[in-house]
Protein backbone atom coordinates (compact mmCIF):
# COMPACT_ATOMS: atom_id res chain seq x y z
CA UNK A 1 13.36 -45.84 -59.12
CA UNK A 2 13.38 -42.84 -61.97
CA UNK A 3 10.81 -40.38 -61.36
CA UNK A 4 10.00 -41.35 -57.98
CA UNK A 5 9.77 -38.62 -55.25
CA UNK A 6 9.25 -38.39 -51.43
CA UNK A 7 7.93 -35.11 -49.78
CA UNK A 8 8.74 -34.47 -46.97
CA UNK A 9 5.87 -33.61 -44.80
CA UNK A 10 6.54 -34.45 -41.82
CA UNK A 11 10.38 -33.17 -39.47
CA UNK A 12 11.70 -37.08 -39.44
CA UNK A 13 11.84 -39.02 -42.81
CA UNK A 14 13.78 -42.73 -42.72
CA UNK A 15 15.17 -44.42 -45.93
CA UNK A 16 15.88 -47.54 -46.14
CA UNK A 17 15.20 -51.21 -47.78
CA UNK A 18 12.80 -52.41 -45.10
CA UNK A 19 8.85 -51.78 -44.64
CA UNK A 20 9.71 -49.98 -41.49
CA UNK A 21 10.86 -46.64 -43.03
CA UNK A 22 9.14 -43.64 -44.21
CA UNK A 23 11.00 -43.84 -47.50
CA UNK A 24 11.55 -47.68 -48.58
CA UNK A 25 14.30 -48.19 -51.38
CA UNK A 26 14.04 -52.19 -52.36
CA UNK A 27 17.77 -51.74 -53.29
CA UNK A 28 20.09 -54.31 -52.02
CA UNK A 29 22.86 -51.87 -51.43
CA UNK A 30 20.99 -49.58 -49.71
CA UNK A 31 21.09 -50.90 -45.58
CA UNK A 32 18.26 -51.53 -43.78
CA UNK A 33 17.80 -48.51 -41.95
CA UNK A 34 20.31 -46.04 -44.65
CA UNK A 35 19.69 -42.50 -43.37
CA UNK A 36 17.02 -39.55 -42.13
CA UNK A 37 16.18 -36.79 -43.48
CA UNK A 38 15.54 -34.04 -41.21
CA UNK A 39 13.75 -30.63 -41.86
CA UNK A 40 15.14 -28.01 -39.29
CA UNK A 41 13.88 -24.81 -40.13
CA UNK A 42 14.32 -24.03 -44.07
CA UNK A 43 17.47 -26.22 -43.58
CA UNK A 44 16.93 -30.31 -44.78
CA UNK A 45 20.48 -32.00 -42.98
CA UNK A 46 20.89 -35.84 -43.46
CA UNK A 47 22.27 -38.08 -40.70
CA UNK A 48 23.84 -41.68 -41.94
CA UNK A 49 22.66 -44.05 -39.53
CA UNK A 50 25.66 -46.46 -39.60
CA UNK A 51 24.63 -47.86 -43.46
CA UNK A 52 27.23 -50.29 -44.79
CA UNK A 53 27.66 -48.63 -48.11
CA UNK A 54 27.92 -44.65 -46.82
CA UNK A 55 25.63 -42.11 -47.61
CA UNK A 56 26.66 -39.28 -49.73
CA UNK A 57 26.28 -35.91 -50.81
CA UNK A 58 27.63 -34.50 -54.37
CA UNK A 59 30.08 -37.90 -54.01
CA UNK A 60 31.57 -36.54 -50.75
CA UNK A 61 30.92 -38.99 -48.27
CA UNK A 62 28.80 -37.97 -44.77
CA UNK A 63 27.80 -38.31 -41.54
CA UNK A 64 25.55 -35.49 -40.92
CA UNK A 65 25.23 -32.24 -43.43
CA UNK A 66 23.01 -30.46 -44.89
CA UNK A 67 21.61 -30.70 -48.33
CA UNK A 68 20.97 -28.05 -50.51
CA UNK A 69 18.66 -27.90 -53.18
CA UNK A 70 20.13 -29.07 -56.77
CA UNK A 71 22.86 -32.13 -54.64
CA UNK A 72 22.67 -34.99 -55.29
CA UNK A 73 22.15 -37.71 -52.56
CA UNK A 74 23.35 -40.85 -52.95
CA UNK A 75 22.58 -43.94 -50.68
CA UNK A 76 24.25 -47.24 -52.03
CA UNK A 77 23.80 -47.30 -55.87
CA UNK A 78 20.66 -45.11 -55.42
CA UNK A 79 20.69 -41.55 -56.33
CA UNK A 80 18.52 -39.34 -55.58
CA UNK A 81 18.15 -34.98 -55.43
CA UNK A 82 16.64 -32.13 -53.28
CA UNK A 83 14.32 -30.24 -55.46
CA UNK A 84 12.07 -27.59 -54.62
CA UNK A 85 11.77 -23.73 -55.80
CA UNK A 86 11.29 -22.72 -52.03
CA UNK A 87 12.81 -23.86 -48.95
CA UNK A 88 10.84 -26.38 -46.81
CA UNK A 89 9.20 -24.65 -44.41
CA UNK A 90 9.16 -26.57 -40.60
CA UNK A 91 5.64 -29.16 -40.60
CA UNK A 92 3.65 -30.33 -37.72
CA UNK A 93 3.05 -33.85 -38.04
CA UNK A 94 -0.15 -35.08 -39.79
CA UNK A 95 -2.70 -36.25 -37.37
CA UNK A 96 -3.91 -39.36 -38.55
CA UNK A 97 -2.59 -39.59 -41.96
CA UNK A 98 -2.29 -43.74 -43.18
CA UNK A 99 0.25 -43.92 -46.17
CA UNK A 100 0.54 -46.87 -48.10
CA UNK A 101 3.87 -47.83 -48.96
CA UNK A 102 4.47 -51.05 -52.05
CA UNK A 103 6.27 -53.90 -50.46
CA UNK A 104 9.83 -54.12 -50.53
CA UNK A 105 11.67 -56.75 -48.95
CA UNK A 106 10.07 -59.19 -46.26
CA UNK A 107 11.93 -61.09 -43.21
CA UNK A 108 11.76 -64.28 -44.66
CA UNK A 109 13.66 -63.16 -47.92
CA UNK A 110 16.27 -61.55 -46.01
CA UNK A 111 16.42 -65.03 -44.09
CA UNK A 112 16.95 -66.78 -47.39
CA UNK A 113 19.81 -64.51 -48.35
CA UNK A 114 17.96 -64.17 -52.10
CA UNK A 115 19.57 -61.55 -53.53
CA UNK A 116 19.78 -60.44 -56.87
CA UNK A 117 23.22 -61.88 -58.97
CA UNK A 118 26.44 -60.08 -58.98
CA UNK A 119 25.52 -57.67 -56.44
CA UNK A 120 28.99 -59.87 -54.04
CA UNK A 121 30.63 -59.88 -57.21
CA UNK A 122 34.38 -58.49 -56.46
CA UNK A 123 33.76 -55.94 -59.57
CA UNK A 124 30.45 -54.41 -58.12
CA UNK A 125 32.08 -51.81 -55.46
CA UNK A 126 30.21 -53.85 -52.43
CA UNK A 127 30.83 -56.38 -50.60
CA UNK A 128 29.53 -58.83 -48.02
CA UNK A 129 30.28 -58.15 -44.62
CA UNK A 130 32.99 -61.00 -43.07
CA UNK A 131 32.81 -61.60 -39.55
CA UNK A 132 36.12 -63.14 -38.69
CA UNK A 133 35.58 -62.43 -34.52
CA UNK A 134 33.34 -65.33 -34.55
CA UNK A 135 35.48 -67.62 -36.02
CA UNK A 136 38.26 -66.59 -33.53
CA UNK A 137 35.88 -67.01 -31.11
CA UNK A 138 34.89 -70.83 -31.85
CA UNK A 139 38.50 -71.78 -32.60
CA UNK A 140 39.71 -70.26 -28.68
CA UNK A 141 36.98 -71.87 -27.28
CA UNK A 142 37.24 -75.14 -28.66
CA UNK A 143 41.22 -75.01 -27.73
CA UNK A 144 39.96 -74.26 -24.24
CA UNK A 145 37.56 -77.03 -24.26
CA UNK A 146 40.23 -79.81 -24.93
CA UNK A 147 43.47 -78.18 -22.71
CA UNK A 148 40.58 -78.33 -20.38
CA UNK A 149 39.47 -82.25 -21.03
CA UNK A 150 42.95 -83.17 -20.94
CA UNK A 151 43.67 -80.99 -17.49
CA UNK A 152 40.56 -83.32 -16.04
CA UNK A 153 42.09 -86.78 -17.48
CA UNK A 154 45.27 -86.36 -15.94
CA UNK A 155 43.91 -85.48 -12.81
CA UNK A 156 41.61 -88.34 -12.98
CA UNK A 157 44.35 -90.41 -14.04
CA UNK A 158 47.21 -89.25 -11.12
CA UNK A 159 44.26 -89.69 -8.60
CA UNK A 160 43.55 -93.57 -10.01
CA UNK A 161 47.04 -94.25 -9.66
């Protein structure tokens, strides 16, 4: 990722890991959909879209703020910094302008889980996400299911006697 640079052109820019985004970082700790980067004025302001790993600015965690030139931003393990010697001035959107973008991840590898070793590792700073709701879940319903059964075999069996 050194040396690599976005402009932004356009009011909306997405980063993220997947194909969908104006800015595609093939980082596993950087979410699927990380952050935009708005241009509002001479003011660029960065909203965190609900990534798992945070985004930041200068190490201070965000949810919206602006970014000045010279900060760093930092999306997962990526980091990244606002340069420019003027302010960005507001842009129209390019009419039909076709960008081609290198491919990062595809569905069917984020099916497979393949990820690159270490990155669950306890010592790496991230972690996988646990869902224990569903679990719950399962285990009340089964419960239900069998207080249930047994509820219709004693009826059944009272009735037959």
């Amino acid at each position: 990722m050194t040396g690599r640079t976005q402009d932004l052109k356009v009011e909306k820019t997405t980063i993220g890991r997947v194909e969908d985004n104006t800015f595609q970082i093939a980082e596993p700790s950087v979410s699927s959909h990380h952050c935009e980067v708005l241009v509002k004025g001479s003011d660029v302001v960065v909203r965190d879209l609900n990534s798992t790993n945070g985004t930041f600015i200068n190490n201070e965690k965000i949810t919206e703020s602006a970014l000045k030139i010279g900060q760093t931003l930092r999306l997962g393990q990526i980091e990244m910094r606002l340069e420019s010697d003027t302010p960005p001035a507001p842009m129209k959107k390019p009419i039909d302008q076709t960008m081609v973008m290198q491919r990062g991840v595809s569905l069917s590898e984020l099916e497979q889980g393949t990820r690159p070793g270490g990155f669950d590792t306890k010592g790496s700073g991230f972690s996988k996400k646990d869902n224990k709701v569903n679990t719950v879940f399962i285990a009340v319903g089964a419960v239900l299911f069998l207080v249930i059964l047994l509820l219709i075999g004693y009826v059944l069996f009272t009735i037959n006697k």
